[in-house]
PDB file of N, CA and C in Angstrom:
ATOM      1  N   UNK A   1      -0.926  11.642  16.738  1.00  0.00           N
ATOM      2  CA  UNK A   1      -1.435  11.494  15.393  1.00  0.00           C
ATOM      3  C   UNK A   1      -1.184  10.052  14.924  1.00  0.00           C
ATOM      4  N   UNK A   2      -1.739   9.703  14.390  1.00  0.00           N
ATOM      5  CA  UNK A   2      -2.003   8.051  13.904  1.00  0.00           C
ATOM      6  C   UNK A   2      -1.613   8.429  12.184  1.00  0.00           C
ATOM      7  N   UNK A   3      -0.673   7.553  11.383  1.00  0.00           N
ATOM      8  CA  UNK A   3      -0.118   7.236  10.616  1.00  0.00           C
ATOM      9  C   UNK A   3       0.120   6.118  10.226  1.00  0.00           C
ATOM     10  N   UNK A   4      -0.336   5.418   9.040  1.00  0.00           N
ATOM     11  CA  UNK A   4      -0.282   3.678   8.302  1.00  0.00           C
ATOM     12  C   UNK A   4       1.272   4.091   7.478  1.00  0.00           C
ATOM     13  N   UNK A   5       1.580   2.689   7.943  1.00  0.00           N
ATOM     14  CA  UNK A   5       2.787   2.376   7.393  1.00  0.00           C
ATOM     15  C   UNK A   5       2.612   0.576   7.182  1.00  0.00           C
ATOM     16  N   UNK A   6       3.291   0.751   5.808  1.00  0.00           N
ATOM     17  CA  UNK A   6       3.459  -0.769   4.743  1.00  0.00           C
ATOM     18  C   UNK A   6       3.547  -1.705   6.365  1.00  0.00           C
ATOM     19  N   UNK A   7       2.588  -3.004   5.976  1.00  0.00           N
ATOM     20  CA  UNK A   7       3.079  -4.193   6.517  1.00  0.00           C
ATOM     21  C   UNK A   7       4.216  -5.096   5.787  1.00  0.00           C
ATOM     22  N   UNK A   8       5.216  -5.073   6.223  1.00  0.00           N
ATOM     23  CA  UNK A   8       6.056  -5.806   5.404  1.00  0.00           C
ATOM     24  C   UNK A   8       5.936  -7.032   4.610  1.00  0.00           C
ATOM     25  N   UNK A   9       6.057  -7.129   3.989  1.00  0.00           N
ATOM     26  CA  UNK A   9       5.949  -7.954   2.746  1.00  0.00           C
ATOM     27  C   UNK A   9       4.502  -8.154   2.363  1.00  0.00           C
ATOM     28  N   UNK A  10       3.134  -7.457   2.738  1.00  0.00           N
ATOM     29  CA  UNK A  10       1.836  -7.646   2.684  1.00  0.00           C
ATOM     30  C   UNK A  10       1.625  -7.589   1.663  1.00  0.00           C
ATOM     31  N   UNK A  11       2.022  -6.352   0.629  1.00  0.00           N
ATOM     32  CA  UNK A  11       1.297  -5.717  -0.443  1.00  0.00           C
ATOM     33  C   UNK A  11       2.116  -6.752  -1.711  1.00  0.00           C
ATOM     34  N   UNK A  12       3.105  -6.906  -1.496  1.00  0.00           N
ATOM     35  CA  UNK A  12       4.076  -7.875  -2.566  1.00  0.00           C
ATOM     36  C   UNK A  12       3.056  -8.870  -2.555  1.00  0.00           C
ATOM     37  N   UNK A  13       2.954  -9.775  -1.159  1.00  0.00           N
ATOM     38  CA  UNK A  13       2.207 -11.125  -1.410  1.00  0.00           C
ATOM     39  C   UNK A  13       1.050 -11.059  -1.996  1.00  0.00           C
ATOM     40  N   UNK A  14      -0.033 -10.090  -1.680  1.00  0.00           N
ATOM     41  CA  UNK A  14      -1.188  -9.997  -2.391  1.00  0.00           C
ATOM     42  C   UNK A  14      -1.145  -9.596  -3.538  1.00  0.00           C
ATOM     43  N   UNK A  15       0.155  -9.061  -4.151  1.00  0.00           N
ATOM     44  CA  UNK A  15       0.732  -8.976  -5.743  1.00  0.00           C
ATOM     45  C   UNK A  15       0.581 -10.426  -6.671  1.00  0.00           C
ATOM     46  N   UNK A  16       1.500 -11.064  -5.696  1.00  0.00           N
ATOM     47  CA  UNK A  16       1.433 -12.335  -6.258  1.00  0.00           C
ATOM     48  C   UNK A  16       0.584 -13.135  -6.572  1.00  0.00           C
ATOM     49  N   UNK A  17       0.048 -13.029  -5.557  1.00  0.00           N
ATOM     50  CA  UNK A  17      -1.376 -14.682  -5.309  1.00  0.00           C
ATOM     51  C   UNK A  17      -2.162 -13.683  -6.325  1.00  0.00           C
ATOM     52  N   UNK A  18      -2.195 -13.129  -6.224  1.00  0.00           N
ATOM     53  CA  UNK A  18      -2.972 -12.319  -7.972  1.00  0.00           C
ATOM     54  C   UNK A  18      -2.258 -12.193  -9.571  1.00  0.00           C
ATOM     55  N   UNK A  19      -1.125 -12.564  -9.088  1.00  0.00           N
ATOM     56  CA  UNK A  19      -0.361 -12.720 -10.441  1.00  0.00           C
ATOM     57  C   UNK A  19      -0.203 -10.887 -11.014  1.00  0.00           C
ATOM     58  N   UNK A  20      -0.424  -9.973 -10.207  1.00  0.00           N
ATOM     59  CA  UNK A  20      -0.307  -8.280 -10.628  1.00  0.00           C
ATOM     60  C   UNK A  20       1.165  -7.942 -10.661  1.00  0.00           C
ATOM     61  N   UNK A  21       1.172  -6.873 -11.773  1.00  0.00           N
ATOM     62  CA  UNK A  21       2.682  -6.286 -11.536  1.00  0.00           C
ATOM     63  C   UNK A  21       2.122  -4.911 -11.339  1.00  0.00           C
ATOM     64  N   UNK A  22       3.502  -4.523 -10.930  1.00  0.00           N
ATOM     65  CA  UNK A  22       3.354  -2.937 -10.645  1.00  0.00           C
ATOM     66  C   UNK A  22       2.283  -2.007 -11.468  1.00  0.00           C
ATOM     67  N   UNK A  23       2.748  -2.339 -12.542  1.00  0.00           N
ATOM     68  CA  UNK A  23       1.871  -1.295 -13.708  1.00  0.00           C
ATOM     69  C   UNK A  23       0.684  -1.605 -13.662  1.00  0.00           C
ATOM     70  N   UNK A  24       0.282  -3.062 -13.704  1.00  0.00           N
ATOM     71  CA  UNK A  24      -1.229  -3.218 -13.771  1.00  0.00           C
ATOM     72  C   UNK A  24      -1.761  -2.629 -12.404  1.00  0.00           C
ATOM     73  N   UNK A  25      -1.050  -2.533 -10.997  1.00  0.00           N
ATOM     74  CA  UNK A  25      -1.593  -2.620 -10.045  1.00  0.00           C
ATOM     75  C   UNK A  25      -1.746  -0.664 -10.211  1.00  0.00           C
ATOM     76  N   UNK A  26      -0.775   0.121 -10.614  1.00  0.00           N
ATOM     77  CA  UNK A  26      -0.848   1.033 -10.824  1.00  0.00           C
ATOM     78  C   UNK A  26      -2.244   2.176 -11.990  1.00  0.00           C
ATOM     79  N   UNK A  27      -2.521   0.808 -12.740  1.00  0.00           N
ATOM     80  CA  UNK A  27      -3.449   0.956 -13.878  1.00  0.00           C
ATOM     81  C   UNK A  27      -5.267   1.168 -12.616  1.00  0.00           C
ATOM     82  N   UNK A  28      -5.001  -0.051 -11.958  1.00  0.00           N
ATOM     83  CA  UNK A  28      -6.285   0.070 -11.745  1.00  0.00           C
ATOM     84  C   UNK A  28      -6.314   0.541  -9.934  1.00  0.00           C
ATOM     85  N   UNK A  29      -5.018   1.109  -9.599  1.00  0.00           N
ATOM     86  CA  UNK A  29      -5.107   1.954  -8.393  1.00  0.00           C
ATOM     87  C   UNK A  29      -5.464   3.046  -8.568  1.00  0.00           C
ATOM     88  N   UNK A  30      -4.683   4.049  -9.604  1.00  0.00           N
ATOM     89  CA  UNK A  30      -4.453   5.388  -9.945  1.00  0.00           C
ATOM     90  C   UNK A  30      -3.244   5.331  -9.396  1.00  0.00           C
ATOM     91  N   UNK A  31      -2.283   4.967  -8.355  1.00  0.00           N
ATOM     92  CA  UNK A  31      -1.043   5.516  -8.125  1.00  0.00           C
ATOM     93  C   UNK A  31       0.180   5.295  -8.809  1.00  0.00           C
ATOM     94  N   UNK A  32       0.766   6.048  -9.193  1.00  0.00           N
ATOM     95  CA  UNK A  32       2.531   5.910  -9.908  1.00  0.00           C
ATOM     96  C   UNK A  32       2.630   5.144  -9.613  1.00  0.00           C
ATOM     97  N   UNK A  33       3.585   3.953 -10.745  1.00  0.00           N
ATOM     98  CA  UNK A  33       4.460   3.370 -10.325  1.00  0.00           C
ATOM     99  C   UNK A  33       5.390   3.859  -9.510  1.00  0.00           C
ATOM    100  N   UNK A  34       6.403   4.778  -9.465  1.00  0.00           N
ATOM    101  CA  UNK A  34       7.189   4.912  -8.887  1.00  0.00           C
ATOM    102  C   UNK A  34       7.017   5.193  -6.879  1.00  0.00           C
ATOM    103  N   UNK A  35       5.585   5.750  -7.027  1.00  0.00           N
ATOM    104  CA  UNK A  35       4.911   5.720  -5.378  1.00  0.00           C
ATOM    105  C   UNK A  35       4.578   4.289  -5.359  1.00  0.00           C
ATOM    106  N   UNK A  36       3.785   3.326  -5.733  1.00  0.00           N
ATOM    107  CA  UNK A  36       3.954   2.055  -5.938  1.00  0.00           C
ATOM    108  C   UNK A  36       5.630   1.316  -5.393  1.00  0.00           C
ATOM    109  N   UNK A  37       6.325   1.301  -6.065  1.00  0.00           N
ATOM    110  CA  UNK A  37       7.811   1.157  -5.765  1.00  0.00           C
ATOM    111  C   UNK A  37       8.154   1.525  -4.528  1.00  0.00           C
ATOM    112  N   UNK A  38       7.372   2.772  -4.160  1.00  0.00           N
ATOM    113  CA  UNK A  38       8.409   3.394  -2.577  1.00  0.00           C
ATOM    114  C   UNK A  38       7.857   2.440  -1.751  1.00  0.00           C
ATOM    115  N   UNK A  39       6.360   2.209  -2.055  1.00  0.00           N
ATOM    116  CA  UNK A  39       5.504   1.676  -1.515  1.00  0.00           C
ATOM    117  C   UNK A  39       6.252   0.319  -0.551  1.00  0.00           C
ATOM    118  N   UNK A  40       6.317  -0.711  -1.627  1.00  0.00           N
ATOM    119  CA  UNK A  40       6.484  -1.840  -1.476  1.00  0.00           C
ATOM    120  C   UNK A  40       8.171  -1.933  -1.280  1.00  0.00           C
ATOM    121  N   UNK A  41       8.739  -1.375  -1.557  1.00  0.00           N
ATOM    122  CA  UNK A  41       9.957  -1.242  -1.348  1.00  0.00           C
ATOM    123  C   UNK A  41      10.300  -0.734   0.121  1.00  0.00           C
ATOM    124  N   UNK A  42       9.306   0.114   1.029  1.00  0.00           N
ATOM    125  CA  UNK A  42       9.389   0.480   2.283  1.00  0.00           C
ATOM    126  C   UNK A  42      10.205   1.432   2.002  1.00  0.00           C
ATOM    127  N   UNK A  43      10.524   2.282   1.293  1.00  0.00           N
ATOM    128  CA  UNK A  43      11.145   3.451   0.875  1.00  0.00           C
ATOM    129  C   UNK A  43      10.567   4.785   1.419  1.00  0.00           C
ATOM    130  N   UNK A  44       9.106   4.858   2.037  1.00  0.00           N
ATOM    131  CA  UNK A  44       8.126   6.023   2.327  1.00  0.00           C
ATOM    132  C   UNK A  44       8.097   5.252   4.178  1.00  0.00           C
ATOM    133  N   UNK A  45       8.297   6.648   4.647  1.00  0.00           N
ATOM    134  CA  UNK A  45       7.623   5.905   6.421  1.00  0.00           C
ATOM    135  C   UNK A  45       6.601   6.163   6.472  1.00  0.00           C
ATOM    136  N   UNK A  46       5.629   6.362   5.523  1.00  0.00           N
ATOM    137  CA  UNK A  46       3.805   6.366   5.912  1.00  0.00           C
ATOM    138  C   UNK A  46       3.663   6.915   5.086  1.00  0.00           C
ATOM    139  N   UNK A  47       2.228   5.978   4.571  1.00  0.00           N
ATOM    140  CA  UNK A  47       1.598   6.788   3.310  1.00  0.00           C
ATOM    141  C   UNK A  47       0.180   6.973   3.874  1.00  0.00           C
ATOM    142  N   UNK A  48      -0.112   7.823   2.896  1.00  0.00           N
ATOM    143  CA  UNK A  48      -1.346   8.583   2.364  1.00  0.00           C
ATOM    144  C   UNK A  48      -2.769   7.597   2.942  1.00  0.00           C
ATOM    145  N   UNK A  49      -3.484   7.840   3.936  1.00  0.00           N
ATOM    146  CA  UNK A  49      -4.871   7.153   3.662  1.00  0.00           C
ATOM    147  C   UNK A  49      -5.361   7.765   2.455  1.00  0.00           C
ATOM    148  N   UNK A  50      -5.363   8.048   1.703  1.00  0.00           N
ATOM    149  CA  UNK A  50      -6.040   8.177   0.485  1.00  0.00           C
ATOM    150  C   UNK A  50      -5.303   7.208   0.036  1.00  0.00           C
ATOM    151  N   UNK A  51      -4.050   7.063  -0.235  1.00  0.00           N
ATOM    152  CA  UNK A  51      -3.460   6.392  -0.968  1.00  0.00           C
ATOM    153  C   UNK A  51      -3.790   4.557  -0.739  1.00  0.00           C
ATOM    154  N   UNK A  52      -3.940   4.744   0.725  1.00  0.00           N
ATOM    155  CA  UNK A  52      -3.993   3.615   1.700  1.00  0.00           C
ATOM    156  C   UNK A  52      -5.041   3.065   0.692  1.00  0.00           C
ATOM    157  N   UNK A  53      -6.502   3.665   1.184  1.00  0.00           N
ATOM    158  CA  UNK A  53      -7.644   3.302   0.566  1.00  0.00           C
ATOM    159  C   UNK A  53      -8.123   2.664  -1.029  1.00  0.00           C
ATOM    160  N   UNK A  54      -6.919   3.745  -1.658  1.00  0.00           N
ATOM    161  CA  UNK A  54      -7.382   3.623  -3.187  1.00  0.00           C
ATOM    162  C   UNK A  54      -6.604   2.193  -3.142  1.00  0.00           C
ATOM    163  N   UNK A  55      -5.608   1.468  -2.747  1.00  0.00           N
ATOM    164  CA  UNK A  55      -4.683   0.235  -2.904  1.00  0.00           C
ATOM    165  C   UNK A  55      -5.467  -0.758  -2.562  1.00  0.00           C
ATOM    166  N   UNK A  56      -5.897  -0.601  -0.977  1.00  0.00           N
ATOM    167  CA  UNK A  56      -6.926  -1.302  -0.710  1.00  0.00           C
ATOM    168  C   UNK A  56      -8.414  -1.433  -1.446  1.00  0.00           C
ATOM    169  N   UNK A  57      -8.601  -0.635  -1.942  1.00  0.00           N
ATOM    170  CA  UNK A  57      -9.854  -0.611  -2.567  1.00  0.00           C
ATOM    171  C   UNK A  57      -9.540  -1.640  -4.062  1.00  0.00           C
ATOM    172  N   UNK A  58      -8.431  -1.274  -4.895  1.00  0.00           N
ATOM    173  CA  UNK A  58      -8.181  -1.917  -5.880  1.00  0.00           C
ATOM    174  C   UNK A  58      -8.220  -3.565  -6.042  1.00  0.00           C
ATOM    175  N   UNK A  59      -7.233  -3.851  -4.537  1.00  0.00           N
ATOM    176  CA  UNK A  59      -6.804  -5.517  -4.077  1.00  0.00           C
ATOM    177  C   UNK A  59      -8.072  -5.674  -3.380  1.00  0.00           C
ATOM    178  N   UNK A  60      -9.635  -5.041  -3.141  1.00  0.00           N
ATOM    179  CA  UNK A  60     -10.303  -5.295  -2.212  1.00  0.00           C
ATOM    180  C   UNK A  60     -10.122  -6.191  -1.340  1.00  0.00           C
ATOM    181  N   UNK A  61      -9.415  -5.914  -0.789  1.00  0.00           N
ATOM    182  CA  UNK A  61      -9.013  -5.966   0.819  1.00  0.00           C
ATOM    183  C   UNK A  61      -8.953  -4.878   2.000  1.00  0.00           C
ATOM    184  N   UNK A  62      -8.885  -5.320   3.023  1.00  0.00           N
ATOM    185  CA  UNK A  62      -9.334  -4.049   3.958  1.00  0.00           C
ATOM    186  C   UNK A  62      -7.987  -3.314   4.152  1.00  0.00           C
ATOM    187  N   UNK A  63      -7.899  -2.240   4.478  1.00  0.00           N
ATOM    188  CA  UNK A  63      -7.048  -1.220   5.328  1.00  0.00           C
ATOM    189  C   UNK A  63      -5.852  -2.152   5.752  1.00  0.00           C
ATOM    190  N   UNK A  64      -6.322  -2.644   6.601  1.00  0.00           N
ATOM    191  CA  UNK A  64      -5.826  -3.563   7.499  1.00  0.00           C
ATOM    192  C   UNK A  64      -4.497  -5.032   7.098  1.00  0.00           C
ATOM    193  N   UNK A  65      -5.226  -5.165   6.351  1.00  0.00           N
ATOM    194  CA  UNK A  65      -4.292  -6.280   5.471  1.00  0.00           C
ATOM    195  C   UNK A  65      -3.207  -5.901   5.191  1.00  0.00           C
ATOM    196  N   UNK A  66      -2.970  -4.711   4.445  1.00  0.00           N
ATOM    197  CA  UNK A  66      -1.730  -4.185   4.217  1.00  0.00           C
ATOM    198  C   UNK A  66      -0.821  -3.070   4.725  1.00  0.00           C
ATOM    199  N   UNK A  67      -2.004  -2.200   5.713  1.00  0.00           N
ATOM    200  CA  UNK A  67      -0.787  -1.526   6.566  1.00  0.00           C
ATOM    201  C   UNK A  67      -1.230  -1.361   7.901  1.00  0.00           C
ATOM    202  N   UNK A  68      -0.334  -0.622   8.660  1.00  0.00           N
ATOM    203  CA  UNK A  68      -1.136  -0.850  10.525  1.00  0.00           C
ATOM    204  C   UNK A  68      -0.982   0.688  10.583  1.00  0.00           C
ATOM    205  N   UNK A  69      -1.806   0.649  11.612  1.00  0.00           N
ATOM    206  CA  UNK A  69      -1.436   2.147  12.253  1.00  0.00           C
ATOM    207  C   UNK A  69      -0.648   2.199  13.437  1.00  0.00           C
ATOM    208  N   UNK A  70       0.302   3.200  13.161  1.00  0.00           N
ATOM    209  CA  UNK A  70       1.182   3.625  13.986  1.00  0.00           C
ATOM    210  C   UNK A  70       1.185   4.781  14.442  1.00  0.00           C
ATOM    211  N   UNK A  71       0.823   5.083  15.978  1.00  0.00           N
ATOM    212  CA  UNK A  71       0.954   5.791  16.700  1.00  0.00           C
ATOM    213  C   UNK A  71       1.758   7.204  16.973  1.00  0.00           C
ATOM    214  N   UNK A  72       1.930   8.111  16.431  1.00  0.00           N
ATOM    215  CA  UNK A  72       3.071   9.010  16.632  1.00  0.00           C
ATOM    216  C   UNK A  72       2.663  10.264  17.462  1.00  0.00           C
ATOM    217  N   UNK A  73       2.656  10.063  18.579  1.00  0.00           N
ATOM    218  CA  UNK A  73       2.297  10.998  19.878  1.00  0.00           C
ATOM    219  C   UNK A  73       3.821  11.677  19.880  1.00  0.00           C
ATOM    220  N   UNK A  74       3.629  13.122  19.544  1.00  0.00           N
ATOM    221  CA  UNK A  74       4.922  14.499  19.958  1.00  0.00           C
ATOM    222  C   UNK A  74       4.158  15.019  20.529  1.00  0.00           C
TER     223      UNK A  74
END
């Protein structure tokens, strides 16, 4: 099964060079701050392609930019 997990420090930097904080980024994602927080904090070992998408969709940027897929064959 394939699972995205945060690129480290990706989603912060594209915070910045946009000048966004949490809340605004939360305003025009739909997601909690506080999932926001786990987010970027690396607090979650894989999030949500929905979640993936709606972040990416917000920062229009791709998938890709901000998290990878990781492999988890059991």
């Amino acid at each position: 099964m394939n699972r995205f997990r945060v690129r480290s420090g990706a989603l912060e930097k594209i915070m910045q060079e946009r000048f966004l904080s949490v809340l605004e980024l939360s305003k025009i994602s739909g997601l909690s701050r506080p999932s926001l927080y786990s987010i970027i904090n690396e607090k979650v070992s894989y999030v949500r392609v929905a979640n993936c998408k709606k972040l990416a969709d917000a920062l229009e940027v791709s998938v890709e930019d901000i998290f990878f897929i990781e492999n988890d064959d059991r």
